[in-house]
C-alpha atoms as a PDB file:
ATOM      1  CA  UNK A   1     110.239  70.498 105.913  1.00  0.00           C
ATOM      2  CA  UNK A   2     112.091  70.134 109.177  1.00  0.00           C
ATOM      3  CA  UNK A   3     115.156  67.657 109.580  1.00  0.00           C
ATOM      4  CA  UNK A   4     114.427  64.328 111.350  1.00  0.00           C
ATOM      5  CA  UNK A   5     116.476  63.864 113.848  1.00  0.00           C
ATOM      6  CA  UNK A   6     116.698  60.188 114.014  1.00  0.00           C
ATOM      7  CA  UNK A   7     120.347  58.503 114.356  1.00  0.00           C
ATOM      8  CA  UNK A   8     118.516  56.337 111.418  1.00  0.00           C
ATOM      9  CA  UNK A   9     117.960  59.529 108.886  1.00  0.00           C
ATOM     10  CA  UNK A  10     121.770  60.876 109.191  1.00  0.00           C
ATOM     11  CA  UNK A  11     122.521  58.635 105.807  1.00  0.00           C
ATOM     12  CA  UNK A  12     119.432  60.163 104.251  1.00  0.00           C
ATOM     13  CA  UNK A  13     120.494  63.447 104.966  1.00  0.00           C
ATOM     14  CA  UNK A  14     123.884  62.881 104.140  1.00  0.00           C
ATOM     15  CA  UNK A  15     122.826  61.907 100.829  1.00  0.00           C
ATOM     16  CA  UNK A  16     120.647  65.096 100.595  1.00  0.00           C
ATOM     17  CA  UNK A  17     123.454  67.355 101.338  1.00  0.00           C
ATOM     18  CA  UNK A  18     125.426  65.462  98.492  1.00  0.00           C
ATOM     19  CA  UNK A  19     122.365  65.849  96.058  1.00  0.00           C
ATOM     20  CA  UNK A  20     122.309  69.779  96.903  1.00  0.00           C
ATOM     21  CA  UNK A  21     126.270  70.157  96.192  1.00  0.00           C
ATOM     22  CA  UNK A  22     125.788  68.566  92.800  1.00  0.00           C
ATOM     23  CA  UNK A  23     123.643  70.279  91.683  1.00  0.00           C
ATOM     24  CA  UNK A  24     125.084  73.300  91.881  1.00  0.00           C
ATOM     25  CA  UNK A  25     126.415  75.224  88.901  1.00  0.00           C
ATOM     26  CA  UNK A  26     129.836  76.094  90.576  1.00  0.00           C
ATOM     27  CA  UNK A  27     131.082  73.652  93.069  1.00  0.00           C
ATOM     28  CA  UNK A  28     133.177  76.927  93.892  1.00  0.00           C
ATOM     29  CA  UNK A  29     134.268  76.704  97.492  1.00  0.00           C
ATOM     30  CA  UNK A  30     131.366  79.856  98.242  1.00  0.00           C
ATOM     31  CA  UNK A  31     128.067  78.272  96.326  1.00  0.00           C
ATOM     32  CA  UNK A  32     129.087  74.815  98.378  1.00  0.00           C
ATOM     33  CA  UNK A  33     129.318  76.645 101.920  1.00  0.00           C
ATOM     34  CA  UNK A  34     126.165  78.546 101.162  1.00  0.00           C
ATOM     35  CA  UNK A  35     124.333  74.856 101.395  1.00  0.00           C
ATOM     36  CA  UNK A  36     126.043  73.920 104.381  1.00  0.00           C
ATOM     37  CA  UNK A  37     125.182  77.079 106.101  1.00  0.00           C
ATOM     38  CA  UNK A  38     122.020  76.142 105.249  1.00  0.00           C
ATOM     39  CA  UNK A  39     121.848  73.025 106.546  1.00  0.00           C
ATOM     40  CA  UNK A  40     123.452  73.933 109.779  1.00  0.00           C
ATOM     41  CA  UNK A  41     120.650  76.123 109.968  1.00  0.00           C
ATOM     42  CA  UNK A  42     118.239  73.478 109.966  1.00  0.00           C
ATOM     43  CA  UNK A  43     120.032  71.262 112.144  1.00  0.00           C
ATOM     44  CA  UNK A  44     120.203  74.295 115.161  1.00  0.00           C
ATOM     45  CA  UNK A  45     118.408  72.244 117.842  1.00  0.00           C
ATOM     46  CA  UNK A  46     119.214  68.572 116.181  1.00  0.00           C
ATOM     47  CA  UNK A  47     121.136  66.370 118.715  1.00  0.00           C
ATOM     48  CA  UNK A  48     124.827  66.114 118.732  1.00  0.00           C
ATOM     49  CA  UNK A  49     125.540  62.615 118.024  1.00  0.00           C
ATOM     50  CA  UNK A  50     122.977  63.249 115.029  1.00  0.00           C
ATOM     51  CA  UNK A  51     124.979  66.124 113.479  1.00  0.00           C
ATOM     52  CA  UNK A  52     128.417  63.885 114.220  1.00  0.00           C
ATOM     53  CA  UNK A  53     126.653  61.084 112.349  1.00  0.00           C
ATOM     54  CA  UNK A  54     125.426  63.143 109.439  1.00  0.00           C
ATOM     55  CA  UNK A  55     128.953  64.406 108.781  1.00  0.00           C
ATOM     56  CA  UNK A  56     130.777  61.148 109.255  1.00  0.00           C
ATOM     57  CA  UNK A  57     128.192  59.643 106.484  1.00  0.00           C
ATOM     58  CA  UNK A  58     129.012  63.076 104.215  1.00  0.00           C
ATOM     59  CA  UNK A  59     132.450  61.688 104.251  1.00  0.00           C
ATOM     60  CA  UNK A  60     131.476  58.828 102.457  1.00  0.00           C
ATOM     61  CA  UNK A  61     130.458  61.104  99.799  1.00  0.00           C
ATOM     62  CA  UNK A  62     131.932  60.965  96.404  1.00  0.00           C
ATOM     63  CA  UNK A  63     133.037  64.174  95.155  1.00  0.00           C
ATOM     64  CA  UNK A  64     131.650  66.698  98.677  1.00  0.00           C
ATOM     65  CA  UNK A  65     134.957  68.402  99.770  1.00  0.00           C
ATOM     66  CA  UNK A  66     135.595  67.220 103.230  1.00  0.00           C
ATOM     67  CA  UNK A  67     135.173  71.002 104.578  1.00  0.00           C
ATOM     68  CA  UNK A  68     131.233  70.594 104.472  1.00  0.00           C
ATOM     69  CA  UNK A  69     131.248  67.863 106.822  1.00  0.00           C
ATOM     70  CA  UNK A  70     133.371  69.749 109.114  1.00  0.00           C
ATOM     71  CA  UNK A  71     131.895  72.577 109.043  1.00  0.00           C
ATOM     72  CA  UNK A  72     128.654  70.511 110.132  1.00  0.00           C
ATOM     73  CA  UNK A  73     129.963  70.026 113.342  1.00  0.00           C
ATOM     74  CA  UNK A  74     131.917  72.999 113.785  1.00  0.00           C
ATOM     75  CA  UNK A  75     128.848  75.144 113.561  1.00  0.00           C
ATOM     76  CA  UNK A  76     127.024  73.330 115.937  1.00  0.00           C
ATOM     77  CA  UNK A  77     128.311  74.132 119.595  1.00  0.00           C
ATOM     78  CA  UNK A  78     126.740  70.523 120.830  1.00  0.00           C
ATOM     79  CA  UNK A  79     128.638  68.133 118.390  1.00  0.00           C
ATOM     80  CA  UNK A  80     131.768  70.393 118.829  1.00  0.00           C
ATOM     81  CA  UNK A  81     131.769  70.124 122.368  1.00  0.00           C
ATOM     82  CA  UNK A  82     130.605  66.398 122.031  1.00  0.00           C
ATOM     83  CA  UNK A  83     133.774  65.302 120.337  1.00  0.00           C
ATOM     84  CA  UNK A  84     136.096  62.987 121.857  1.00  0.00           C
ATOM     85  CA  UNK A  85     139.168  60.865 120.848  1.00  0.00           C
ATOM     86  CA  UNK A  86     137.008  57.970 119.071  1.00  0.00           C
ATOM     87  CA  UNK A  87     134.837  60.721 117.115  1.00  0.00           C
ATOM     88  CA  UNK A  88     137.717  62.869 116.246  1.00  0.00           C
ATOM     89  CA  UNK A  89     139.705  59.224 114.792  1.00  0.00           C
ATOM     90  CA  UNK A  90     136.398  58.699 112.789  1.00  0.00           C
ATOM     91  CA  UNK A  91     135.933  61.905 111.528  1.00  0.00           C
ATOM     92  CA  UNK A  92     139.911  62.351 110.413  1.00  0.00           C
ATOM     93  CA  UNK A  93     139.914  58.810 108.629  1.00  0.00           C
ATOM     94  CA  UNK A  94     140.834  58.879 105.053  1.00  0.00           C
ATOM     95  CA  UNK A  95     142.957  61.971 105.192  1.00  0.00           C
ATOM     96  CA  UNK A  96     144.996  62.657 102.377  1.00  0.00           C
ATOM     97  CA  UNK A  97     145.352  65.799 101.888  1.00  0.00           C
ATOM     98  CA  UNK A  98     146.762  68.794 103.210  1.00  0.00           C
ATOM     99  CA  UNK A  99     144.072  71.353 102.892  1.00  0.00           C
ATOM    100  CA  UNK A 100     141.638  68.457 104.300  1.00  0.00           C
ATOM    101  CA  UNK A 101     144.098  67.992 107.325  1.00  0.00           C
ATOM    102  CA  UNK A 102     144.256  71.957 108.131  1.00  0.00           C
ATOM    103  CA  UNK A 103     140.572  72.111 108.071  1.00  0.00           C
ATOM    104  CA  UNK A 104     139.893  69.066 110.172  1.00  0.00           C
ATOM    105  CA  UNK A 105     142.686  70.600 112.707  1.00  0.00           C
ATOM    106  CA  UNK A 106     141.956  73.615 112.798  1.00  0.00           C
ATOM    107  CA  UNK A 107     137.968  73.516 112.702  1.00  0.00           C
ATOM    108  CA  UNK A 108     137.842  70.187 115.156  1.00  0.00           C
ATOM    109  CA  UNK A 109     140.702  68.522 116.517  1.00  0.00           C
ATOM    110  CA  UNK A 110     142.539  71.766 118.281  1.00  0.00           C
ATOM    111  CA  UNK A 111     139.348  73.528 119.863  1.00  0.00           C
ATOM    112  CA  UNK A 112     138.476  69.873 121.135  1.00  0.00           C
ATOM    113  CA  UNK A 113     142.096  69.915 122.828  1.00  0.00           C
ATOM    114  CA  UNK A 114     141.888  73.567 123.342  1.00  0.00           C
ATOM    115  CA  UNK A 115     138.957  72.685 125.430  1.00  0.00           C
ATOM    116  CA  UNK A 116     140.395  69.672 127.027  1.00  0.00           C
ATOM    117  CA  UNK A 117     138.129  67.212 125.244  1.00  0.00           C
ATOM    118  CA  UNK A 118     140.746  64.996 123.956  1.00  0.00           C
ATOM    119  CA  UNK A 119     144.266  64.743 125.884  1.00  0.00           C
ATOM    120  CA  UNK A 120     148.102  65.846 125.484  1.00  0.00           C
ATOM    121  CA  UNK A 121     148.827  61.821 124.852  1.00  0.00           C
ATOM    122  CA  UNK A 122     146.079  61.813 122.501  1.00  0.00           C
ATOM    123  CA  UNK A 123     147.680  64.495 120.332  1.00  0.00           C
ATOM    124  CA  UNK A 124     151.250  62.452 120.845  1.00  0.00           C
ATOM    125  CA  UNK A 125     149.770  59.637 119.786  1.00  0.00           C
ATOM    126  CA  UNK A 126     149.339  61.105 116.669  1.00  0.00           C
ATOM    127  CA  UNK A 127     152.273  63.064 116.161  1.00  0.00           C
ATOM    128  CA  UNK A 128     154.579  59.636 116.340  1.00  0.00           C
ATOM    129  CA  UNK A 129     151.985  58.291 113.818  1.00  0.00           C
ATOM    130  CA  UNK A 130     154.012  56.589 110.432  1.00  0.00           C
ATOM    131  CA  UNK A 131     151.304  58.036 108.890  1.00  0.00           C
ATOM    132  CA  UNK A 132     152.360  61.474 107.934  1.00  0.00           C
ATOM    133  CA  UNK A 133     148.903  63.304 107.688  1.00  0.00           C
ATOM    134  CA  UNK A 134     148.317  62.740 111.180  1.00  0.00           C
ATOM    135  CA  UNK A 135     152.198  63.982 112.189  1.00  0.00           C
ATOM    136  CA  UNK A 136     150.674  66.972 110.044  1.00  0.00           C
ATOM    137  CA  UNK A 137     147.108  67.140 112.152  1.00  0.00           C
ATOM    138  CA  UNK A 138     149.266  66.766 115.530  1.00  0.00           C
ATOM    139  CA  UNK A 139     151.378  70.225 114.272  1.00  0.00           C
ATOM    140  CA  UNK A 140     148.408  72.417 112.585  1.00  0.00           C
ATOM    141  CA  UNK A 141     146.199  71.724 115.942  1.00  0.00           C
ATOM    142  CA  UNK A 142     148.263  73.950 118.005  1.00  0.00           C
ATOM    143  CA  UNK A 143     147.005  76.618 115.807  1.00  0.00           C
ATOM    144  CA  UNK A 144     144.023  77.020 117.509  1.00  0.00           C
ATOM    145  CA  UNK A 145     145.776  77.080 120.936  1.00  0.00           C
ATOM    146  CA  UNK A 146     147.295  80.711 120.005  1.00  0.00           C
ATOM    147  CA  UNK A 147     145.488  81.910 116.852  1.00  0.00           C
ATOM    148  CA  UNK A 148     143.564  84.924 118.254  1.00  0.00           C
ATOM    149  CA  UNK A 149     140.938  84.699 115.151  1.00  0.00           C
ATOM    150  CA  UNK A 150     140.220  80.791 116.233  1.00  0.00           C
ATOM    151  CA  UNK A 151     139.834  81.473 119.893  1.00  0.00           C
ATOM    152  CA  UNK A 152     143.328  81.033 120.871  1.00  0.00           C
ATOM    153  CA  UNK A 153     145.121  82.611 124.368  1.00  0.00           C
ATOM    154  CA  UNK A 154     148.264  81.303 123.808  1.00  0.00           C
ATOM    155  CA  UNK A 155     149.565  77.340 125.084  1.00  0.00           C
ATOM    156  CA  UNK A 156     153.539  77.318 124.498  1.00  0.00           C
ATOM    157  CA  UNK A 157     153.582  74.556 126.426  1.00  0.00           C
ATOM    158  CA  UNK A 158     151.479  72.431 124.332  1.00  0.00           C
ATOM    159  CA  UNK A 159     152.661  73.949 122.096  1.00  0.00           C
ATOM    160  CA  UNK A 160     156.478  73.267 122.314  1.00  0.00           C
ATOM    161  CA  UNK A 161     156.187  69.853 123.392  1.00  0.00           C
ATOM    162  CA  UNK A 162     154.572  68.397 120.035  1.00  0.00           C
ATOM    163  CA  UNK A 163     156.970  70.500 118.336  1.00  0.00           C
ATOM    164  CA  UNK A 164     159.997  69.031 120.043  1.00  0.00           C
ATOM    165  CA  UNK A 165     158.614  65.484 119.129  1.00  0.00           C
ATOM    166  CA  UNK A 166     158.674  66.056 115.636  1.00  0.00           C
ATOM    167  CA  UNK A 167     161.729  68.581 115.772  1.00  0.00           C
ATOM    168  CA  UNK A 168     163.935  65.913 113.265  1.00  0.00           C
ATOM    169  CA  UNK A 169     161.090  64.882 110.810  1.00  0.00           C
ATOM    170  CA  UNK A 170     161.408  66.156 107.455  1.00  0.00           C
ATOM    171  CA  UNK A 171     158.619  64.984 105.847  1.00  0.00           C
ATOM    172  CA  UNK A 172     157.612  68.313 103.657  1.00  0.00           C
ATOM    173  CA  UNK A 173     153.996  67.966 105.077  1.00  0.00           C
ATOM    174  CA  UNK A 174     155.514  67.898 108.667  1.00  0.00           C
ATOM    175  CA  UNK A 175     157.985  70.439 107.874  1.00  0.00           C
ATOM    176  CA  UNK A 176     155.274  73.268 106.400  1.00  0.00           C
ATOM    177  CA  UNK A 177     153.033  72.578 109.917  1.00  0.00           C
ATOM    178  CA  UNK A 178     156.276  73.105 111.944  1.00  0.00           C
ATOM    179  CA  UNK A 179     156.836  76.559 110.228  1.00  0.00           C
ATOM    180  CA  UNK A 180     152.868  77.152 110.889  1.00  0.00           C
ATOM    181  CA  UNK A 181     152.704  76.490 114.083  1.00  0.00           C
ATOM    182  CA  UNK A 182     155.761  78.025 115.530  1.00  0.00           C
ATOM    183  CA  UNK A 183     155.193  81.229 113.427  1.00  0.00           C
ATOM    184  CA  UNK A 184     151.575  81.099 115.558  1.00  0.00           C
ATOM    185  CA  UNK A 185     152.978  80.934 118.610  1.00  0.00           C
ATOM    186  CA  UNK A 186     155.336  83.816 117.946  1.00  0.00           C
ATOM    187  CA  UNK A 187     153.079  85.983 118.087  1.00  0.00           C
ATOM    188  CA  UNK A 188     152.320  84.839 121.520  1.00  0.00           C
ATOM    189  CA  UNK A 189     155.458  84.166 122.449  1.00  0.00           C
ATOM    190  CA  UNK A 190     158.479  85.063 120.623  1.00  0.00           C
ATOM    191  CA  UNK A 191     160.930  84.253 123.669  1.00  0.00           C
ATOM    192  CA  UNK A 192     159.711  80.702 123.704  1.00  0.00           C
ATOM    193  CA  UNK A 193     159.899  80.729 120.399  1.00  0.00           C
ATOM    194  CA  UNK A 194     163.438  81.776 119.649  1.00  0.00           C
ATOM    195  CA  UNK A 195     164.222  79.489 122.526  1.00  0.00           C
ATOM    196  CA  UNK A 196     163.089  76.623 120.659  1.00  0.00           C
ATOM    197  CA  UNK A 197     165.177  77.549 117.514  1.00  0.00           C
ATOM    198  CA  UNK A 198     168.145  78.439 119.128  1.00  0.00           C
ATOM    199  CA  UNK A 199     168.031  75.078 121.063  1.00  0.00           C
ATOM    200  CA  UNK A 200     167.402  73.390 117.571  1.00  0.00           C
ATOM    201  CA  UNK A 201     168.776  75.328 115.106  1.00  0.00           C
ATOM    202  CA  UNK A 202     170.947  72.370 114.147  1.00  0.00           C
ATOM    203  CA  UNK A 203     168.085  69.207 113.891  1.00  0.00           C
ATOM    204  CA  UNK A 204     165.068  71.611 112.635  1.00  0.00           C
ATOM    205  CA  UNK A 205     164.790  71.831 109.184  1.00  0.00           C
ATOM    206  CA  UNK A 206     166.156  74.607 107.458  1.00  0.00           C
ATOM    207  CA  UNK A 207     162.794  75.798 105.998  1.00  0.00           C
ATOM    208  CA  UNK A 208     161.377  76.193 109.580  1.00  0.00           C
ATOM    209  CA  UNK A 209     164.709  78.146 110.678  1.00  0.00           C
ATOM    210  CA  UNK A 210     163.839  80.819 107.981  1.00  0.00           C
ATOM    211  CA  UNK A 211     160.344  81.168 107.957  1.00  0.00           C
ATOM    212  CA  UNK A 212     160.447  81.547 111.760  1.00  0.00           C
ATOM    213  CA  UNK A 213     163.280  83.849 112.130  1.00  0.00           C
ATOM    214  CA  UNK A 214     161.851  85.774 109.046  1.00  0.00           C
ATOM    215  CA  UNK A 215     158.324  85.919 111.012  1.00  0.00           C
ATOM    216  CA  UNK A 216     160.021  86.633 114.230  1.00  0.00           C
ATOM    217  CA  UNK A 217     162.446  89.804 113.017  1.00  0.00           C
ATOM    218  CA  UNK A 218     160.055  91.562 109.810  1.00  0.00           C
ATOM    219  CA  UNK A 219     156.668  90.086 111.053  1.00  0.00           C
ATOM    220  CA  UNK A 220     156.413  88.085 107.550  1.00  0.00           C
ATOM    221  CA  UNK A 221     157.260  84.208 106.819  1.00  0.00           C
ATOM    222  CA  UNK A 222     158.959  85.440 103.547  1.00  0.00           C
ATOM    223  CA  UNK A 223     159.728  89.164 103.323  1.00  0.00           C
ATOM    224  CA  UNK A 224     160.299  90.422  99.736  1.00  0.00           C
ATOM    225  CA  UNK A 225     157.516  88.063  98.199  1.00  0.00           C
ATOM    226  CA  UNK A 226     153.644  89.183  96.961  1.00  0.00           C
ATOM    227  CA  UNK A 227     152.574  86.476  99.286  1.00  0.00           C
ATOM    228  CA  UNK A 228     152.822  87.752 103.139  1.00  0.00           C
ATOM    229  CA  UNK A 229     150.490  85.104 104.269  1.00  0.00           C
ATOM    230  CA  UNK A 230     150.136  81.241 104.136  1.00  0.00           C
ATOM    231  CA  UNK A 231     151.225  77.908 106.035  1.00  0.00           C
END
């Protein structure tokens, strides 16, 4: 049965997707992206602001991991290119959790600003927020600008200049996406990189200081431990 594609059906569908999730016998991360690959199949040729709708409804969604609805729109090159400050504000209420933020940054918020959908003072905005999950989004989206595996070329500048802003916070949430997104860039730019530390080695938290210099020096965030990868 194909998907209607009326602004009026995205609730319907929304609750659809929901149904589907539940139902499943693992809610496993796997079984659950299976049904929104799905879905994004059927929604190939849907309009944008339906897909954008659909997922904002699947937030409203008790108990469907916030991933599915951004993975709606991710997969579908219209709403992602669609996306704009008000949609992206929408979309990223509610945030409360770290893993949420990361995939909401990394999947949305820094190819839109990658692709200069949304503004530098957008992402400022957010990054003097008193709300620390969107300090956090502010950090993790320049991941995209120099992550090679999300599209990246490399933005230092961009880069740098949200770091700077949050340079003194020491929120742990803020602190982990400074370590993130400086160990990205170094592998874009180590010079800048070093630059940055050695110009705030005394304000940037200590965590960030070793995890960089670790990443920049042995190519790891923590030489010595099992774990050679994470955030």
């Amino acid at each position: 049965m194909p998907v209607e594609t009326r602004i009026d059906s995205a609730e319907a569908l929304a609750n659809e997707i929901a149904v589907t999730i539940r139902a499943l016998p693992s809610v496993k991360t796997e079984p659950v992206r299976a049904v929104r690959r799905a879905y994004s199949k059927r929604l190939a040729k849907a309009p944008a602001a339906f897909v954008t709708e659909a997922a904002l409804r699947l937030l409203d969604q008790r108990g469907i991991n916030r991933f599915v609805a951004y993975e709606l729109v991710k997969y579908h090159p219209a709403a992602a290119a669609s996306l704009r400050e008000r949609q992206l504000e929408e979309l990223g209420c509610g945030l409360d959790e770290w893993g949420e933020v990361d995939c909401f940054a990394c999947y949305l918020v820094g190819p839109a600003w990658r692709e200069h959908q949304i503004s530098d003072k957008v992402i400022h905005r957010w990054a003097r927020s008193t709300d620390r999950w969107w300090r956090r989004v502010a950090l993790v989206s320049t991941v995209p600008l120099n992550s090679r595996a999300q599209g990246g070329s490399g933005d230092a500048d961009r880069t740098i200049a949200v770091c700077r802003m949050l340079v003194s916070d020491r929120d742990d949430m803020v602190v982990k996406a400074m370590s993130w997104a400086l160990r990205e860039l170094s592998k874009r730019d180590p010079k800048r990189v070093r630059q940055f530390i050695g110009q705030h080695h005394d304000v940037v938290a200590a965590r960030v200081v070793r995890e960089v210099s670790n990443k920049l020096s042995t190519g790891l965030k923590n030489p010595g431990s099992n774990v050679a990868r994470g955030r």
